[in-house]
C-alpha atoms as a PDB file:
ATOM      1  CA  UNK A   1      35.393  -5.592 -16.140  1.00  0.00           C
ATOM      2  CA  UNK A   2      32.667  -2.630 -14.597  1.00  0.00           C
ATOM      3  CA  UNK A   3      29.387  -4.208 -14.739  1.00  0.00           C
ATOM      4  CA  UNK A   4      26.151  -2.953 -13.219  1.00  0.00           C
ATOM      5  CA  UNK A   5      23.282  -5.052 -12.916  1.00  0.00           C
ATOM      6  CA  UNK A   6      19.825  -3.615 -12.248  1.00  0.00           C
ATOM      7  CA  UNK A   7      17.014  -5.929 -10.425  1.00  0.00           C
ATOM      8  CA  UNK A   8      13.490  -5.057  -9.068  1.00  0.00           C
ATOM      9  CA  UNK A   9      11.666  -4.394 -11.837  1.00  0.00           C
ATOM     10  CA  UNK A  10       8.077  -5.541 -12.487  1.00  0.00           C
ATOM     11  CA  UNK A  11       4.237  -5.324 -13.298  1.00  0.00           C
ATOM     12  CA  UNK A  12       2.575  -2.693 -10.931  1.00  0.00           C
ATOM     13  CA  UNK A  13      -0.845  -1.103 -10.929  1.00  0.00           C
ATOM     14  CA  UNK A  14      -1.029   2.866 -10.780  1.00  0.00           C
ATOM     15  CA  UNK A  15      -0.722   4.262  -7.393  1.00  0.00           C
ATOM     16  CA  UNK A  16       1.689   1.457  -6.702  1.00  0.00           C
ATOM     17  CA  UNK A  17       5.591   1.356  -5.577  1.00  0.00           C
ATOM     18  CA  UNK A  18       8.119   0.066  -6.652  1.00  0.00           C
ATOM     19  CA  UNK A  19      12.326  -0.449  -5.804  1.00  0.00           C
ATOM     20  CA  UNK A  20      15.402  -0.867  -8.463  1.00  0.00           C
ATOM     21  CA  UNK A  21      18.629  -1.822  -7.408  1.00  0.00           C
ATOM     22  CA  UNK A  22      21.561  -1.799  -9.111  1.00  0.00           C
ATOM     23  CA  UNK A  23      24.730  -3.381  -8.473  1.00  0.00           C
ATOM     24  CA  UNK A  24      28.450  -2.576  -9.631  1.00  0.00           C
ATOM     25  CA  UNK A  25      30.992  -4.676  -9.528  1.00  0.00           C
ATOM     26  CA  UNK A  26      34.687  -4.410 -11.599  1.00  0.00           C
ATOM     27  CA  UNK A  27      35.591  -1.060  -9.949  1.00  0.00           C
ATOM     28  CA  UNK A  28      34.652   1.323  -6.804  1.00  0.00           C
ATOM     29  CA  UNK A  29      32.017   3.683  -7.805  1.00  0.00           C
ATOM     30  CA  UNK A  30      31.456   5.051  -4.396  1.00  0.00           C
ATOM     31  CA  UNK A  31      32.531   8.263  -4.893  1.00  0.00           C
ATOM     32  CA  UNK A  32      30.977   8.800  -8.339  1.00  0.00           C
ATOM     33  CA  UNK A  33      28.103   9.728 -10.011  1.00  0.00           C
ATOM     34  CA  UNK A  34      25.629   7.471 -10.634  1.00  0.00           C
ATOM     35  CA  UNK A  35      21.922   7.672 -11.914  1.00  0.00           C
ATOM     36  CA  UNK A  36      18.746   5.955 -13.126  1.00  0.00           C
ATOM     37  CA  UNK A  37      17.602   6.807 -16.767  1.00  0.00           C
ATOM     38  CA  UNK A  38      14.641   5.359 -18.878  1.00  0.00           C
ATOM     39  CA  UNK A  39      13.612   4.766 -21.802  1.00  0.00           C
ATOM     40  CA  UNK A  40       9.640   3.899 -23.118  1.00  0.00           C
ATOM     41  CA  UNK A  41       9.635   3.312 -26.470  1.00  0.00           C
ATOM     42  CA  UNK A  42       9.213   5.338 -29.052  1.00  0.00           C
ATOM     43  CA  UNK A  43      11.194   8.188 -26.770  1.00  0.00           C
ATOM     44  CA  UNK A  44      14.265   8.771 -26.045  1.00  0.00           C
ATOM     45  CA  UNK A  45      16.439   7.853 -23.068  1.00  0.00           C
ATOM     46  CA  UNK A  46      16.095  10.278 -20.190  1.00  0.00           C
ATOM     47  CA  UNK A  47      17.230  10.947 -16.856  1.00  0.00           C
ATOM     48  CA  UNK A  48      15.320   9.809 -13.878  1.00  0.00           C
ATOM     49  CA  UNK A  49      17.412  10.839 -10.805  1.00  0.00           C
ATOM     50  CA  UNK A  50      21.246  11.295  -9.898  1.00  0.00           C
ATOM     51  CA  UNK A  51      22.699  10.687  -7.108  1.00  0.00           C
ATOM     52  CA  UNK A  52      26.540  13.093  -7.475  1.00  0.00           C
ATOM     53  CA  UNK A  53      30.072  12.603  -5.937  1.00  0.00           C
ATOM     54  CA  UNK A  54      29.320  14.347  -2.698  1.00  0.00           C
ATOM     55  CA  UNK A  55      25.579  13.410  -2.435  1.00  0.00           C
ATOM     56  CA  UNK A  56      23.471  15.941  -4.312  1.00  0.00           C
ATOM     57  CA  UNK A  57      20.441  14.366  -5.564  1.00  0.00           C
ATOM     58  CA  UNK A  58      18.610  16.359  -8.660  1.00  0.00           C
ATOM     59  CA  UNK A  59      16.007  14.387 -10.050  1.00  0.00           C
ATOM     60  CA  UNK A  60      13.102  15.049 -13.516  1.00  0.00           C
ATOM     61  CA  UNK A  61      10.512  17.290 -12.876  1.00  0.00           C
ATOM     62  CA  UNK A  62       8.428  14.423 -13.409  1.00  0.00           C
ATOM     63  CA  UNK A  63       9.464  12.134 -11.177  1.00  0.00           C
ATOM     64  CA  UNK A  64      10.059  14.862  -8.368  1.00  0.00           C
ATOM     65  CA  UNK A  65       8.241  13.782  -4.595  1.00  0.00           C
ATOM     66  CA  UNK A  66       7.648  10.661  -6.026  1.00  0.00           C
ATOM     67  CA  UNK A  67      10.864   8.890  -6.570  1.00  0.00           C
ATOM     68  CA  UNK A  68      14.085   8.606  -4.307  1.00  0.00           C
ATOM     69  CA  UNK A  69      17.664   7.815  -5.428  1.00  0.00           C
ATOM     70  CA  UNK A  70      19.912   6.833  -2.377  1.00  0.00           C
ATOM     71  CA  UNK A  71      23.247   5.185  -2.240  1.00  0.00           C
ATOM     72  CA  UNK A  72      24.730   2.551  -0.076  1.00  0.00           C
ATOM     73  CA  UNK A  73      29.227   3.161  -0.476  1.00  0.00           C
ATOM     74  CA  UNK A  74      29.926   0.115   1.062  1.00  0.00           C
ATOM     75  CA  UNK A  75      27.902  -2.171  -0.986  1.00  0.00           C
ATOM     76  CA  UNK A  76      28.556  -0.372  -4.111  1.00  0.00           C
ATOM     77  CA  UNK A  77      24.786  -0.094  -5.204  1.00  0.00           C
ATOM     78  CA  UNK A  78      22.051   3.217  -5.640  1.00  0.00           C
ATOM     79  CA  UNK A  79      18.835   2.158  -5.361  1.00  0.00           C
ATOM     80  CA  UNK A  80      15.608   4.182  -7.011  1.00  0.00           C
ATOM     81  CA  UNK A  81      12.568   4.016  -4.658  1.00  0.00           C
ATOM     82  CA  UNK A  82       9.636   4.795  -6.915  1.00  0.00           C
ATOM     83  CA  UNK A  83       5.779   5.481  -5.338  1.00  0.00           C
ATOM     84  CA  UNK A  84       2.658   6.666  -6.805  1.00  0.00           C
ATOM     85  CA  UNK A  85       3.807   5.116  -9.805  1.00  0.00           C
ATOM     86  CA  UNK A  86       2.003   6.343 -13.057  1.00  0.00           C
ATOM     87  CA  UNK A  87       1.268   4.599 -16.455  1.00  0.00           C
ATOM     88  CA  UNK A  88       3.583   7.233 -17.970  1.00  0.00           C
ATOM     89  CA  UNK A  89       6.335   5.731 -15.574  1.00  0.00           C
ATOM     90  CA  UNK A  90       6.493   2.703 -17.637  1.00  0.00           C
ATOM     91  CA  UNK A  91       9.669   1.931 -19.167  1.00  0.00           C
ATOM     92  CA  UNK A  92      12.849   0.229 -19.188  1.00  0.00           C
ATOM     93  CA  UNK A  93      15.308   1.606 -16.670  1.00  0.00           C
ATOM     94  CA  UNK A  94      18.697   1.773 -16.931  1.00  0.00           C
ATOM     95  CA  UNK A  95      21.801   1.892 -13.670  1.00  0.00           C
ATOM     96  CA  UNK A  96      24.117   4.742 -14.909  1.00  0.00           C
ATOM     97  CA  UNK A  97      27.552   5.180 -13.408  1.00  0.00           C
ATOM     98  CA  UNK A  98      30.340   7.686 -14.414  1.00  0.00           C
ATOM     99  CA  UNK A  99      34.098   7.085 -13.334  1.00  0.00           C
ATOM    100  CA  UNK A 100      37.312   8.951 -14.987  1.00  0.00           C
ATOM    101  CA  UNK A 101      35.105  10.383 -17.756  1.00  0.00           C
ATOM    102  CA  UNK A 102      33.866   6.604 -18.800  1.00  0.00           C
ATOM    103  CA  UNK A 103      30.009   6.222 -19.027  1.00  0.00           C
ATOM    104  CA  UNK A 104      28.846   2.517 -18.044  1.00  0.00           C
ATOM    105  CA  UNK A 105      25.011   1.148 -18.233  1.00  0.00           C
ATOM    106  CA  UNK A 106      23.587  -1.551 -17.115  1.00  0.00           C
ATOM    107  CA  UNK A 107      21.273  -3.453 -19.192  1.00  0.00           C
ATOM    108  CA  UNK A 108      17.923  -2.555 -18.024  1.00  0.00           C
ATOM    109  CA  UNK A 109      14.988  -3.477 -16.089  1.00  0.00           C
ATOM    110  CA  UNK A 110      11.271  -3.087 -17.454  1.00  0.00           C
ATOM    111  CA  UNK A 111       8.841  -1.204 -15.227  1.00  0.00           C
ATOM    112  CA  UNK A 112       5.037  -1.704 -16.286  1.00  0.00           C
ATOM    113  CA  UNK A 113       2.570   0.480 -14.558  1.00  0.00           C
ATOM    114  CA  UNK A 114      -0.665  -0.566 -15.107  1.00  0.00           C
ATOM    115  CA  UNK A 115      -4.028   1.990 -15.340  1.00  0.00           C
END
């Protein structure tokens, strides 16, 4: 059974940094997509930054210079390295990993930035 499970989350003041982590376990996604999304509330779930097979990155306009998706193969996690963190960044973000066509999401971690 794929499960990823996202840790690091937390209450930060604005300015502030922050690092998710999210772990897969049930099958190898090293050579796969996989991506942070979030969702506040109210709005709907968007991408944050993706990390692709052969190591593209691409990441929101709004999270661009600011946030950094990297990858460890071995370990089978991507980790989301987010820095001059803004109230707007608050939300609850999801792990994202695609294998064989199947979508799988973790079940969130809640980032509060505080002004």
């Amino acid at each position: 059974q794929v499960q990823l499970v996202e840790s690091g989350g937390g209450l930060v003041q604005t300015g502030g940094s922050l690092t998710l982590s999210c772990q897969a376990s049930g099958s190898d996604f090293s050579d796969s997509l996989m991506a942070w999304y979030r969702q506040a509330p109210g709005n709907q779930r968007e991408m944050v930054a993706q990390i692709f097979k052969g190591g593209t990155l691409d990441y929101a306009e709004t999270v661009q210079g600011r946030f950094t998706i990297s990858r460890d193969r071995i370990k089978n996690t991507v980790t989301l390295q987010m820095n001059s963190l803004k109230p707007e960044d608050t939300a609850m973000y999801y792990c994202y990993a695609q294998k064989r066509g199947r979508a799988h999401w973790g079940q969130g971690t809640q980032v509060t930035v505080s002004s």
